[in-house]
Protein backbone atom coordinates (compact mmCIF):
# COMPACT_ATOMS: atom_id res chain seq x y z
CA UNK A 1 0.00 0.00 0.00
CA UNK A 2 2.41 2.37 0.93
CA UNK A 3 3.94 1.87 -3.08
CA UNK A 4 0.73 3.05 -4.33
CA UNK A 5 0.68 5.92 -2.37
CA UNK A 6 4.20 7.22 -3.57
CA UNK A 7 3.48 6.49 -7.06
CA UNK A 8 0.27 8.76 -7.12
CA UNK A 9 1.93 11.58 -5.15
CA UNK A 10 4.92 11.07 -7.83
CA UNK A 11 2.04 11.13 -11.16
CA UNK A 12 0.16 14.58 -9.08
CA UNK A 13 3.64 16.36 -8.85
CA UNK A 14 4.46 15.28 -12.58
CA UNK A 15 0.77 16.52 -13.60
CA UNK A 16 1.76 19.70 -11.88
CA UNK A 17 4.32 20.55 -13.28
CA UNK A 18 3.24 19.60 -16.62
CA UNK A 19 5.73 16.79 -17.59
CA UNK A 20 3.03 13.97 -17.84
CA UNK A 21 0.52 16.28 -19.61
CA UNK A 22 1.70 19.21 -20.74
CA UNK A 23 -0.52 22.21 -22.20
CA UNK A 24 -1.35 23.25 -24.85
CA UNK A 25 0.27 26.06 -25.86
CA UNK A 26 -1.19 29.85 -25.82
CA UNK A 27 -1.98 31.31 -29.69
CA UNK A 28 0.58 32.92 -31.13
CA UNK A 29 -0.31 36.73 -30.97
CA UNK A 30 -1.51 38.31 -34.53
CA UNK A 31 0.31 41.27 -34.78
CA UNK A 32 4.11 40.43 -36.06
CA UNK A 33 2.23 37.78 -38.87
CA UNK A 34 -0.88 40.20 -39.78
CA UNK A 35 1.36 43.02 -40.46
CA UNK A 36 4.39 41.02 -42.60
CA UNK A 37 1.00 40.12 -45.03
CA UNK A 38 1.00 43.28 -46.82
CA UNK A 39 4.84 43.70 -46.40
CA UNK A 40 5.42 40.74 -48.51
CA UNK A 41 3.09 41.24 -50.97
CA UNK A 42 4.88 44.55 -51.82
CA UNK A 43 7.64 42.61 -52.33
CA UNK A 44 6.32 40.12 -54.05
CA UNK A 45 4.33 42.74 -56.61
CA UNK A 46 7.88 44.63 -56.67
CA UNK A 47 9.40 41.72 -58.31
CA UNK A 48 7.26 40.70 -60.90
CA UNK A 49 6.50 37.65 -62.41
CA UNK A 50 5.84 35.48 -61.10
CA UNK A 51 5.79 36.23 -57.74
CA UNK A 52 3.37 39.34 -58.06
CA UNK A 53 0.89 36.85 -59.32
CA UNK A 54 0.75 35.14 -56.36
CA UNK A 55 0.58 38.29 -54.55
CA UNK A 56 -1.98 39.14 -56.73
CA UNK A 57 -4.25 35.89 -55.75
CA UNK A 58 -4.54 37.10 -52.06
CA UNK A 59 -2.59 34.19 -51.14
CA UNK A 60 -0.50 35.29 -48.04
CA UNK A 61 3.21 35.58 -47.11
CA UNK A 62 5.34 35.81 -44.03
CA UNK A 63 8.90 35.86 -45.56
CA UNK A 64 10.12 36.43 -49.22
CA UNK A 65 13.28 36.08 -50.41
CA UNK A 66 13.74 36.97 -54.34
CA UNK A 67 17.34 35.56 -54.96
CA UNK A 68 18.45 32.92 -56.53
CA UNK A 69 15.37 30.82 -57.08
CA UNK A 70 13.17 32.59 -54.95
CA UNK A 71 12.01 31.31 -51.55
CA UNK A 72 9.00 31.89 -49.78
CA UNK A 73 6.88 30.99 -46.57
CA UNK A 74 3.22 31.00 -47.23
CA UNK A 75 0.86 30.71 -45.14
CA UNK A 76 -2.06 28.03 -45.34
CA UNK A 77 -5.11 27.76 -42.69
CA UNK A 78 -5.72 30.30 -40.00
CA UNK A 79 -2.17 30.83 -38.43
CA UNK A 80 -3.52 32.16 -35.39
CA UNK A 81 -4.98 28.74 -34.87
CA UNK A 82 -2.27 26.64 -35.74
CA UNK A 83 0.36 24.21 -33.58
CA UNK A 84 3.09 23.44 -36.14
């Protein structure tokens, strides 16, 4: 009996710290991502084809990179909502 006991005050300390469960965590706050949206799309518009197209379909950005190949980071889904 006395086993049992440790083990469940061993799990309740473990639950409160959040190492057997842990939360989930708090949205990520809108501002930094709702404001790079229309940032990017300048960017994208500035450098034409045919990355201003995209731009163009309200499809939205965080980062743009027009060298080389181009590189991008869109965003698909609510990002506000996302975990990954």
């Amino acid at each position: 009996m006395r086993r049992r006991g440790a083990s469940r005050v061993a799990v309740a300390a473990l639950l409160g710290v959040n190492l057997v469960l842990p939360t989930r965590p708090e949205p990520v706050a809108e501002a930094w991502f709702v404001e790079a949206y229309p940032q990017m799309a300048a960017a994208m518009r500035a450098a034409g084809p045919p990355y201003a197209d995209w731009a163009a379909d309200g499809r939205r950005f965080l980062l743009f990179d027009e060298r080389g190949d181009g590189r991008a980071v869109e965003v698909l889904g609510d990002l506000a909502d996302a975990d990954r």
